[in-house]
C-alpha atoms as a PDB file:
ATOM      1  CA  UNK A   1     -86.465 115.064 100.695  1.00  0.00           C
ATOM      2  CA  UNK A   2     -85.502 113.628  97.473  1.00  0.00           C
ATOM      3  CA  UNK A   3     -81.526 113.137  96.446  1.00  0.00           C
ATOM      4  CA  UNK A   4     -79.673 115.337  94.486  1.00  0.00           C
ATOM      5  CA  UNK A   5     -79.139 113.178  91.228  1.00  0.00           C
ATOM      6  CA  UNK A   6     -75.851 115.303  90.920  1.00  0.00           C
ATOM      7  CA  UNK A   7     -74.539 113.887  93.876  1.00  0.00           C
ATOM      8  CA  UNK A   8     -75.385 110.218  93.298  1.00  0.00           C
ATOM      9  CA  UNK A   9     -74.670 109.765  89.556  1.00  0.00           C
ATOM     10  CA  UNK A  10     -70.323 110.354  90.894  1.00  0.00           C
ATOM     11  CA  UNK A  11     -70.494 107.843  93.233  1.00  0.00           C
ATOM     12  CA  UNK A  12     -72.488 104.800  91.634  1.00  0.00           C
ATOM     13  CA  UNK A  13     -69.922 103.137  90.032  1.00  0.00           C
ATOM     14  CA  UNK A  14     -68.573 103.103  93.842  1.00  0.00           C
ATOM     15  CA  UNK A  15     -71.859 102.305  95.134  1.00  0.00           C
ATOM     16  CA  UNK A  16     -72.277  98.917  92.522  1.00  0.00           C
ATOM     17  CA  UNK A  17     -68.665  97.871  93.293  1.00  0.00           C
ATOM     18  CA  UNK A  18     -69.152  97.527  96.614  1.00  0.00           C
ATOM     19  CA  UNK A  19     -72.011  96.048  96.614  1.00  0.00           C
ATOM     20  CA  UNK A  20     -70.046  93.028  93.801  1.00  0.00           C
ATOM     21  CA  UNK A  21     -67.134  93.270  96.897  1.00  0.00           C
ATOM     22  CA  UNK A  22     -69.625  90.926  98.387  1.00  0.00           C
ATOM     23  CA  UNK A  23     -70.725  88.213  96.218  1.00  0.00           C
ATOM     24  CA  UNK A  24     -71.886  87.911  92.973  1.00  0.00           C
ATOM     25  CA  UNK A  25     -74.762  89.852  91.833  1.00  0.00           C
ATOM     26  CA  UNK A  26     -77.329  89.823  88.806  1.00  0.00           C
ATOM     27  CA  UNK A  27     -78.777  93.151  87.544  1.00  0.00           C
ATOM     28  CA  UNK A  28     -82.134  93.229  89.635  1.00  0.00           C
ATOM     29  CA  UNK A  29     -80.371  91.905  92.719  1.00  0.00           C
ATOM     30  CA  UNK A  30     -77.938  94.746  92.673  1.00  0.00           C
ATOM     31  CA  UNK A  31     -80.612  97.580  92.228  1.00  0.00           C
ATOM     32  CA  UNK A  32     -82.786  96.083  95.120  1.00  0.00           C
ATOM     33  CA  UNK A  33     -79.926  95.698  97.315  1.00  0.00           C
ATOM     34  CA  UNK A  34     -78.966  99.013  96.516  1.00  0.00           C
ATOM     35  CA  UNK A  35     -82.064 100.139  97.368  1.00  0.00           C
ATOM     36  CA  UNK A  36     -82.276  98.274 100.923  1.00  0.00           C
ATOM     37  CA  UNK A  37     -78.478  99.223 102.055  1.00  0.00           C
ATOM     38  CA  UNK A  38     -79.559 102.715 101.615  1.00  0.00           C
ATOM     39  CA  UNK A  39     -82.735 102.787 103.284  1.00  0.00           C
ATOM     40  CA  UNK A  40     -84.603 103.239 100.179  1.00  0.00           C
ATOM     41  CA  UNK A  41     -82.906 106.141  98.978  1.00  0.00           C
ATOM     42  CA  UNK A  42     -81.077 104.845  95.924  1.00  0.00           C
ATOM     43  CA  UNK A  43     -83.691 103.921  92.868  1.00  0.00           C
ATOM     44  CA  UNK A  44     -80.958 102.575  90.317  1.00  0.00           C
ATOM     45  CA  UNK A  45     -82.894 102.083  86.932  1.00  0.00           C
ATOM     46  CA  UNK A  46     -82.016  99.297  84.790  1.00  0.00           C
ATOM     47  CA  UNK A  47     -81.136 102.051  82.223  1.00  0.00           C
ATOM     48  CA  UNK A  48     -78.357 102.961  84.220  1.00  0.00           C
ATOM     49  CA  UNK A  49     -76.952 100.306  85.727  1.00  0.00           C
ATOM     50  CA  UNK A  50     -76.500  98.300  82.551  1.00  0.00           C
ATOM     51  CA  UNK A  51     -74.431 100.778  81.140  1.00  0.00           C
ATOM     52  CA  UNK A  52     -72.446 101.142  84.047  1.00  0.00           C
ATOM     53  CA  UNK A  53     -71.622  97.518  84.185  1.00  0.00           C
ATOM     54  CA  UNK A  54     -70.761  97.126  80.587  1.00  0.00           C
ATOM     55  CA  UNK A  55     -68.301 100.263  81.466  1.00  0.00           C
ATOM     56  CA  UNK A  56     -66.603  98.224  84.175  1.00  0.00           C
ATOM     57  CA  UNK A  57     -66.357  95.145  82.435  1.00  0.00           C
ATOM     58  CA  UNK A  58     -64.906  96.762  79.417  1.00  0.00           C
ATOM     59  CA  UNK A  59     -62.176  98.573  82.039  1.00  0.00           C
ATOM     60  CA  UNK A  60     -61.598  94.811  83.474  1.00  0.00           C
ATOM     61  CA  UNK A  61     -62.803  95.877  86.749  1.00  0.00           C
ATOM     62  CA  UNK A  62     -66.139  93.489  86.753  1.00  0.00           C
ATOM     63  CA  UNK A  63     -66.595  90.368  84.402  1.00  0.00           C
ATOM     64  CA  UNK A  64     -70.072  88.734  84.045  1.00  0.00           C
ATOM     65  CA  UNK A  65     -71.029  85.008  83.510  1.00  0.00           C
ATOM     66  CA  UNK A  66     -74.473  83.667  82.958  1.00  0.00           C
ATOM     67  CA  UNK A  67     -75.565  80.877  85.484  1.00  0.00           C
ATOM     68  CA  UNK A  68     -79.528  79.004  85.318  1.00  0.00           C
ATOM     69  CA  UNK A  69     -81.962  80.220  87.125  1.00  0.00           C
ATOM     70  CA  UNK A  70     -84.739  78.129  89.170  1.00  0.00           C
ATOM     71  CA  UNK A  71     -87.419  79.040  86.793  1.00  0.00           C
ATOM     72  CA  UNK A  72     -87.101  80.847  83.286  1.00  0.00           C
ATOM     73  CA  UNK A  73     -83.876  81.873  81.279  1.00  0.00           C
ATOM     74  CA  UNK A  74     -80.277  81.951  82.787  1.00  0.00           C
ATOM     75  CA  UNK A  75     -79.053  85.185  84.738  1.00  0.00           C
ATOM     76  CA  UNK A  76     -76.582  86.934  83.763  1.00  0.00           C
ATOM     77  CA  UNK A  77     -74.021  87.435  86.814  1.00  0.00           C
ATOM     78  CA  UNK A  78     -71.614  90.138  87.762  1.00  0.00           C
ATOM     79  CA  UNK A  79     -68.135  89.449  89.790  1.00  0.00           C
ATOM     80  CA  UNK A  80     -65.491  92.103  90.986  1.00  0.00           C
ATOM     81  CA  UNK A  81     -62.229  91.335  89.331  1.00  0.00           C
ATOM     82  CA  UNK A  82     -58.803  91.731  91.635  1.00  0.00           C
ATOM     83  CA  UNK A  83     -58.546  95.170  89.169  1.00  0.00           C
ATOM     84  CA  UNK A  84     -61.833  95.898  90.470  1.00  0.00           C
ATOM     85  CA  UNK A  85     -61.082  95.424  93.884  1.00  0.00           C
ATOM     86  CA  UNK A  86     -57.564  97.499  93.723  1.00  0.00           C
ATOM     87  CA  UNK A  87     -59.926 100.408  92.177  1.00  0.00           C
ATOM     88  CA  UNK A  88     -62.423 100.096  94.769  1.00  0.00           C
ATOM     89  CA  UNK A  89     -59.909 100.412  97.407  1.00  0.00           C
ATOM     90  CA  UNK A  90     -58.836 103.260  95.872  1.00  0.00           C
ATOM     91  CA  UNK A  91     -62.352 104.626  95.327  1.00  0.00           C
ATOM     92  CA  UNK A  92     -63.305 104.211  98.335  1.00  0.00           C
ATOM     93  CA  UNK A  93     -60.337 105.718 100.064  1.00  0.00           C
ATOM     94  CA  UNK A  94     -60.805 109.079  98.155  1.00  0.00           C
ATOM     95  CA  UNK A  95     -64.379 109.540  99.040  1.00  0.00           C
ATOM     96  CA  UNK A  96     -63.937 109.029 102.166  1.00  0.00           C
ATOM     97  CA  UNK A  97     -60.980 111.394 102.218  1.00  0.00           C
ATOM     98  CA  UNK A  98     -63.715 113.842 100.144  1.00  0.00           C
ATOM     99  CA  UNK A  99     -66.611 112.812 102.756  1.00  0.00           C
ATOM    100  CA  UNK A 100     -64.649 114.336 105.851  1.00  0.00           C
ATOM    101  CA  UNK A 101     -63.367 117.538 103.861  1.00  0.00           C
ATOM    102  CA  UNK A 102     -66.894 118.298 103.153  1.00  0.00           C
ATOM    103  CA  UNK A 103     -67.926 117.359 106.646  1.00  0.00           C
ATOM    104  CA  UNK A 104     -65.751 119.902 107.977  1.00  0.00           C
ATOM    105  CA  UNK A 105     -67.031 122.516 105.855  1.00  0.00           C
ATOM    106  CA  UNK A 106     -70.401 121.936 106.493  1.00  0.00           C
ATOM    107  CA  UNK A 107     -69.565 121.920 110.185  1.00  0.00           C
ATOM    108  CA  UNK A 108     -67.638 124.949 110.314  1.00  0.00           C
ATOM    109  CA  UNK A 109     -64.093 123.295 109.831  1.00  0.00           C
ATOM    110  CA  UNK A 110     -60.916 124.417 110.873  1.00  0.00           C
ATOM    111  CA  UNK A 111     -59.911 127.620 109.511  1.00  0.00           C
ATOM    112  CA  UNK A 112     -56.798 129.908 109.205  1.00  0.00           C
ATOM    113  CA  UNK A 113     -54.658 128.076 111.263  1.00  0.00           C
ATOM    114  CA  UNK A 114     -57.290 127.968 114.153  1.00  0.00           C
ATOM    115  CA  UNK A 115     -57.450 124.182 115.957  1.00  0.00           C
END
């Protein structure tokens, strides 16, 4: 079943932060990682994920630095700034707050006052 792109295109910005909560992280490295944490069901494009970056860098939440690679030209790098990590916290905390509301609707919740 594919993904509703609806669903994914809230939570990438999310999705990419975490993944810079780790380590450092060049473009391609991001969107295969991305695609391995999920068991291949995020496909970021390069299309979108550039964008997205430049969007967090110019909200101080990621900076970028370019650093050699073994063969070829440099690579440019992406780092989560302590802004960024603050707004992930806070990111994270309200989807996971959204996660379990929706959980409990899809599960039948509780409802009218019932336990």
């Amino acid at each position: 079943m594919e993904m509703d792109r609806s669903l994914v295109s809230g939570s990438m910005a999310l999705l990419v932060m975490k993944l810079l909560e780790g380590s450092d992280m060049y473009g391609y490295q991001m969107i295969e990682t991305l695609k391995q944490r999920s068991d291949d069901t995020f496909h970021l494009k390069a299309g979108t994920l550039y964008p997205l970056l430049h969007s967090l860098e110019e909200k101080g939440l990621v900076s970028a630095y370019e650093r050699e690679a073994a063969a070829g030209k440099p690579r440019r790098y992406y780092h989560l700034t302590e802004e960024g990590r603050a707004a992930l916290a806070e990111k994270e905390a309200a989807w996971n707050q959204y996660a379990r509301a929706v959980t409990r609707v899809l599960k039948g919740g509780v409802c009218c006052g019932e336990a």
